[in-house]
Protein backbone atom coordinates (compact mmCIF):
# COMPACT_ATOMS: atom_id res chain seq x y z
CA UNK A 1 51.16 6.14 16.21
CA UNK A 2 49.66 7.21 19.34
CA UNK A 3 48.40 10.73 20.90
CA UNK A 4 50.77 12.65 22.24
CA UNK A 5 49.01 14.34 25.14
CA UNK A 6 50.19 12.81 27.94
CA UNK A 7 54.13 12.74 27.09
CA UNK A 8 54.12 16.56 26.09
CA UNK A 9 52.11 17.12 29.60
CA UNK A 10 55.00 15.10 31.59
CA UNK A 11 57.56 16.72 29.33
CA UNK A 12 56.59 20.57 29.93
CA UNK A 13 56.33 19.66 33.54
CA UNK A 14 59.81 18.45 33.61
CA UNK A 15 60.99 21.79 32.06
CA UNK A 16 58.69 23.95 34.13
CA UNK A 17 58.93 22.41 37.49
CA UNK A 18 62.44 20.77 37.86
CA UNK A 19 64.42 23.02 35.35
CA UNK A 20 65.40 20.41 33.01
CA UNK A 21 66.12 20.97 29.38
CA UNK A 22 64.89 19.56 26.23
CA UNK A 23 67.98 18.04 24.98
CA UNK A 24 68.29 16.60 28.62
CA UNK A 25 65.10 15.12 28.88
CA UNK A 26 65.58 13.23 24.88
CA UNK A 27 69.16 11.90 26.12
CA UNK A 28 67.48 10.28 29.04
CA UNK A 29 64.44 8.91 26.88
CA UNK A 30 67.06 7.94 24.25
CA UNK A 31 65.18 9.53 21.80
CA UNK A 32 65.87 12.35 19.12
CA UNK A 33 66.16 15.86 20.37
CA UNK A 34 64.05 17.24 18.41
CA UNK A 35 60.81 14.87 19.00
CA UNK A 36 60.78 16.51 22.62
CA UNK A 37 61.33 20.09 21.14
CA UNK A 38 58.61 19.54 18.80
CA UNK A 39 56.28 18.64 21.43
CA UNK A 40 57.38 21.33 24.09
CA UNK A 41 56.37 23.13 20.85
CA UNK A 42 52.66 21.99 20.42
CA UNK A 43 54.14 20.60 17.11
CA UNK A 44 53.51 16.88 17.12
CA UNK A 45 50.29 15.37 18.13
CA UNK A 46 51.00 11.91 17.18
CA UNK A 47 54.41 9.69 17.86
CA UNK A 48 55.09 6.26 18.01
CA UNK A 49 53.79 4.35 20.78
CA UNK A 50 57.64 3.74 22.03
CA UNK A 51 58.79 7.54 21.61
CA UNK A 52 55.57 8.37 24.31
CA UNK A 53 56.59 5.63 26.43
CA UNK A 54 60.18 6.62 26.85
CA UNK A 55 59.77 10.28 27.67
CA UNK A 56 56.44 9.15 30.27
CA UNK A 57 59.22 7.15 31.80
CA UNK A 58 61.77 10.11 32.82
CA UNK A 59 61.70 11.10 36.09
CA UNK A 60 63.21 14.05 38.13
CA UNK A 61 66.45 12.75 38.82
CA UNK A 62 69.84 13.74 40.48
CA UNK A 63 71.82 17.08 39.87
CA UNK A 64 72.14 17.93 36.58
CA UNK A 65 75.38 16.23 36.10
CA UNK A 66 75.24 13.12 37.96
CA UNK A 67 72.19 12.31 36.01
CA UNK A 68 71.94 8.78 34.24
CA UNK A 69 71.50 8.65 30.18
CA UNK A 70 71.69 6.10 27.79
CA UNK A 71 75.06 5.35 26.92
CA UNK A 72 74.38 4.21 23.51
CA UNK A 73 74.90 7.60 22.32
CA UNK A 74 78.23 8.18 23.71
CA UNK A 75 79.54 4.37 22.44
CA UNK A 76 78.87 5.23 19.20
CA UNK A 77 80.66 8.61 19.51
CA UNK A 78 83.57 6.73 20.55
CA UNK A 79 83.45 3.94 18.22
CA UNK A 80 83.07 7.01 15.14
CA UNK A 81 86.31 8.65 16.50
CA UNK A 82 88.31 5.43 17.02
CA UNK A 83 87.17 4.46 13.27
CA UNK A 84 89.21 8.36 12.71
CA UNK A 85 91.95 7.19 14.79
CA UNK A 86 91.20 8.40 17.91
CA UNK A 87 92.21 5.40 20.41
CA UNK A 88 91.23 5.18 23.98
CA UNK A 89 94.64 6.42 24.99
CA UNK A 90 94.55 9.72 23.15
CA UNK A 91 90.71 10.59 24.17
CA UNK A 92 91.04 9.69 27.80
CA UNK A 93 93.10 13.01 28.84
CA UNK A 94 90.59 15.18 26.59
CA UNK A 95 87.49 13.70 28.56
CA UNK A 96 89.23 13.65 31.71
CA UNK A 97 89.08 9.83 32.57
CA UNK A 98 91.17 6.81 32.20
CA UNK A 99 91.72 5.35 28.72
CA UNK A 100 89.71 2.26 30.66
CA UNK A 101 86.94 4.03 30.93
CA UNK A 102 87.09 5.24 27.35
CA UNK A 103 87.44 1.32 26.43
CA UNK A 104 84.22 0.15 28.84
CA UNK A 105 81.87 3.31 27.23
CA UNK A 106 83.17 2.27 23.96
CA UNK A 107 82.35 -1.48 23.93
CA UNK A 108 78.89 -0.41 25.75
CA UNK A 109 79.96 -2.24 28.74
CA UNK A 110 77.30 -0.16 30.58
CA UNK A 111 73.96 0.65 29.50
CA UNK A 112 73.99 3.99 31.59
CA UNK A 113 76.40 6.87 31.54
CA UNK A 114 76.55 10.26 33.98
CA UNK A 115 74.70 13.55 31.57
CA UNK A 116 78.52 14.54 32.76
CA UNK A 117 80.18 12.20 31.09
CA UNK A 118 77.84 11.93 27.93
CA UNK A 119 78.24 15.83 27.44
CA UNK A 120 81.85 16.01 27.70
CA UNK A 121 82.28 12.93 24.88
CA UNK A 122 79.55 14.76 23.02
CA UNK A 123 81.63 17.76 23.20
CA UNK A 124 85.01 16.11 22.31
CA UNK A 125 83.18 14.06 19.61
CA UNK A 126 81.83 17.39 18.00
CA UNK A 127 85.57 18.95 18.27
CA UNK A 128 87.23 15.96 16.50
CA UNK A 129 85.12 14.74 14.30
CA UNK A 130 86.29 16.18 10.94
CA UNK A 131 90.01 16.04 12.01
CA UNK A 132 91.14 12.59 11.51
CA UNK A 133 94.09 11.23 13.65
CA UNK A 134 97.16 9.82 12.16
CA UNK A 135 96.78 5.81 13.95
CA UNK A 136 96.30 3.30 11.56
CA UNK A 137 96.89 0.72 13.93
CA UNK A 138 93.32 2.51 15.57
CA UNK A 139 91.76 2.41 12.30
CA UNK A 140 92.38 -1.09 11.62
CA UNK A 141 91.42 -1.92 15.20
CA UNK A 142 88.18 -0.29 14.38
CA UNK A 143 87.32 -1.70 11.33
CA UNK A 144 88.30 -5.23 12.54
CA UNK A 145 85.30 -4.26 15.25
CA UNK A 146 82.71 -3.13 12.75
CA UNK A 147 83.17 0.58 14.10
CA UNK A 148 81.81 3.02 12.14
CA UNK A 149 82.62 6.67 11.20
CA UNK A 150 81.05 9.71 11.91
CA UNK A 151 80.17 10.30 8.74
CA UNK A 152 77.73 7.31 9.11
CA UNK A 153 75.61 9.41 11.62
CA UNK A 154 73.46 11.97 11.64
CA UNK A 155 73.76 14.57 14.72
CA UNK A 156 70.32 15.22 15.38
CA UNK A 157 69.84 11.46 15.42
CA UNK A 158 73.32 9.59 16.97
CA UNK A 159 71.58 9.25 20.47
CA UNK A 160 68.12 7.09 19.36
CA UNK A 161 68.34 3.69 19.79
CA UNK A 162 66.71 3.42 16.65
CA UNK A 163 68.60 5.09 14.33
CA UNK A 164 70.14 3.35 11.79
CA UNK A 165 73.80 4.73 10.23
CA UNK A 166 73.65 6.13 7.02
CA UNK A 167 74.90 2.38 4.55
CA UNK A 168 74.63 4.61 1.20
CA UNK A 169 78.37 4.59 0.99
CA UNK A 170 80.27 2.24 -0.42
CA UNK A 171 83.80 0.80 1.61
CA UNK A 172 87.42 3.09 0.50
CA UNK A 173 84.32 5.34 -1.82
CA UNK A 174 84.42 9.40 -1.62
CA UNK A 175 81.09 10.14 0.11
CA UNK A 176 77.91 11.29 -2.29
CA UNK A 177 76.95 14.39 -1.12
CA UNK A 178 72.87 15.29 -2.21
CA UNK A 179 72.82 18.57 -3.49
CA UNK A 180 68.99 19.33 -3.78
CA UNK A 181 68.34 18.37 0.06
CA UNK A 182 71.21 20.74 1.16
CA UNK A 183 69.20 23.81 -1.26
CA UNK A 184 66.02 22.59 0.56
CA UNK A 185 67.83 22.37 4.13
CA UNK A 186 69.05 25.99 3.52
CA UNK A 187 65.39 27.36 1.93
CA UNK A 188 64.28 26.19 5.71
CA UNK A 189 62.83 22.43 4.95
CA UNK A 190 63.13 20.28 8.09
CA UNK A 191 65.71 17.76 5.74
CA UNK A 192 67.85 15.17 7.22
CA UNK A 193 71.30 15.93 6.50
CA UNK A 194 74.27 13.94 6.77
CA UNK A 195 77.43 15.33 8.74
CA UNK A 196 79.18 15.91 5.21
CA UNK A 197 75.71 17.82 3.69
CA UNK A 198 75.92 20.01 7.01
CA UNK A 199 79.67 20.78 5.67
CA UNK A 200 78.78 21.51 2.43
CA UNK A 201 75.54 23.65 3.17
CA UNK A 202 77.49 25.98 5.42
CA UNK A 203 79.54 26.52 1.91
CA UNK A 204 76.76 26.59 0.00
CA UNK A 205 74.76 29.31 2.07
CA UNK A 206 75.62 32.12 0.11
CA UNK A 207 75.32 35.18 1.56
CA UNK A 208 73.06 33.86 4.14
CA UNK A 209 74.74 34.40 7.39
CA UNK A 210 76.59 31.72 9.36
CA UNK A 211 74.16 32.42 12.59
CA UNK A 212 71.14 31.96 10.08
CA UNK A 213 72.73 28.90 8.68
CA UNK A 214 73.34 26.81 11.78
CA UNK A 215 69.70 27.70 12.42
CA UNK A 216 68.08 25.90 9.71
CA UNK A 217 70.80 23.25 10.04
CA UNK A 218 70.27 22.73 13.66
CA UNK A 219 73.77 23.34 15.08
CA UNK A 220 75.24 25.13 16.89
CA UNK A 221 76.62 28.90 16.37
CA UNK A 222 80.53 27.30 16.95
CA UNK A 223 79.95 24.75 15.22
CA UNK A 224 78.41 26.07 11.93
CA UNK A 225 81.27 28.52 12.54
CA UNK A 226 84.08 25.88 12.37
CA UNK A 227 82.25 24.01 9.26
CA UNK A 228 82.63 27.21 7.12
CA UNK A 229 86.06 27.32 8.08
CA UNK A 230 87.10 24.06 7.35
CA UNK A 231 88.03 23.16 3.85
CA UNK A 232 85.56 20.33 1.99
CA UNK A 233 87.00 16.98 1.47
CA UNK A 234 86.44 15.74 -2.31
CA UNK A 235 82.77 14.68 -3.14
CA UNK A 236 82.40 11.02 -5.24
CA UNK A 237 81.93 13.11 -8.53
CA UNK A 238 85.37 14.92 -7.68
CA UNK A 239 87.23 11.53 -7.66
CA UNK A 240 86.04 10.28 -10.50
CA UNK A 241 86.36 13.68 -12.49
């Protein structure tokens, strides 16, 4: 671990004096949102000596959009919806680019990717994520490739490098779903939470309201909004009930 001086310095400048955003400035590190907004924040004072390095490295670049990222985050979006069903053929239209493309992001064929681009997968990713697609010729394709689902990843985490995907569950198994970190999560603990837990919290809250919610949950308004809407699939202890 390292001080953190110097990166939350070159970070606050980037904000202050070229109007980009923290979530901007983490995708072109390749880092975790939140590690920037913690040190925007004055929160950390210590990271690892790799997580400094990487946002000391991002420079002022090119309009907002044409900017380059990492495109590790957006292949593994891809590979998580094809493991759903979604095949390069069906996504292409909804991104706006050739099913090609879709293919080259997918297999990581580049190691950079327009904040454009990465945004509007992000985006696409977030809307079809919990609404699998009827293609089990895609599924099969993906599991031939080692693809894995969303379920595997966390949000806050899908664009670090080195984040691992969650290997707790076991292959054809109904997910486990932690109960006491998605109380914790909701009493305001900074708990990693699978995509599933984030589900079940938002129907868990109570009467705690959804804008509260996707507060201490870290998503966004829409998003917690859609969760609460959409019906839970089984839990592990349902199955086997």
């Amino acid at each position: 671990m390292v001080d953190t001086a110097e990166a939350t310095a070159h970070a606050r400048r980037l904000v202050n004096e070229h109007a980009m955003s923290a979530k901007q400035i983490a995708a072109l590190a390749g880092v975790a949102a939140d590690s920037v907004d913690k040190l925007l924040a004055g929160k950390r004072t210590r990271a690892l000596a790799r997580t400094v390095e990487a946002i000391l490295a991002v420079q002022p670049a090119a309009p907002k959009g044409e900017r380059k990222v990492a495109a590790h985050g957006a292949a593994r979006r891809l590979q998580a919806l094809m493991a759903e069903g979604w095949d390069a053929t069906a996504l292409a239209p909804l991104i706006g680019v050739s099913p090609i493309s879709v293919q080259r992001w997918r297999r990581e064929a580049f190691a950079v990717i327009t904040y454009r681009r990465h945004e509007r997968i992000r985006e696409v990713y977030e809307r079809l994520a919990d609404h699998p697609r009827d293609d089990s010729r895609a599924r099969r394709t993906a599991q031939a490739l080692g693809y894995l689902p969303p379920l595997a990843w966390d949000d806050d985490t899908i664009d670090d490098p080195q984040a691992q995907p969650w290997a707790g569950q076991a292959e054809d198994a109904a997910p486990v779903v932690d109960e006491v970190a998605i109380r914790r999560a909701l009493a305001g603990e900074r708990i990693p939470l699978t995509r599933l837990e984030k589900h079940h919290a938002l129907h868990a809250r109570g009467r705690m309201s959804i804008q509260r919610a996707a507060d201490v949950l870290h998503l966004s308004y829409s998003r917690a909004k859609e969760l609460a809407n959409l019906p839970l699939p089984a839990t592990a202890e349902e199955v086997a009930a």
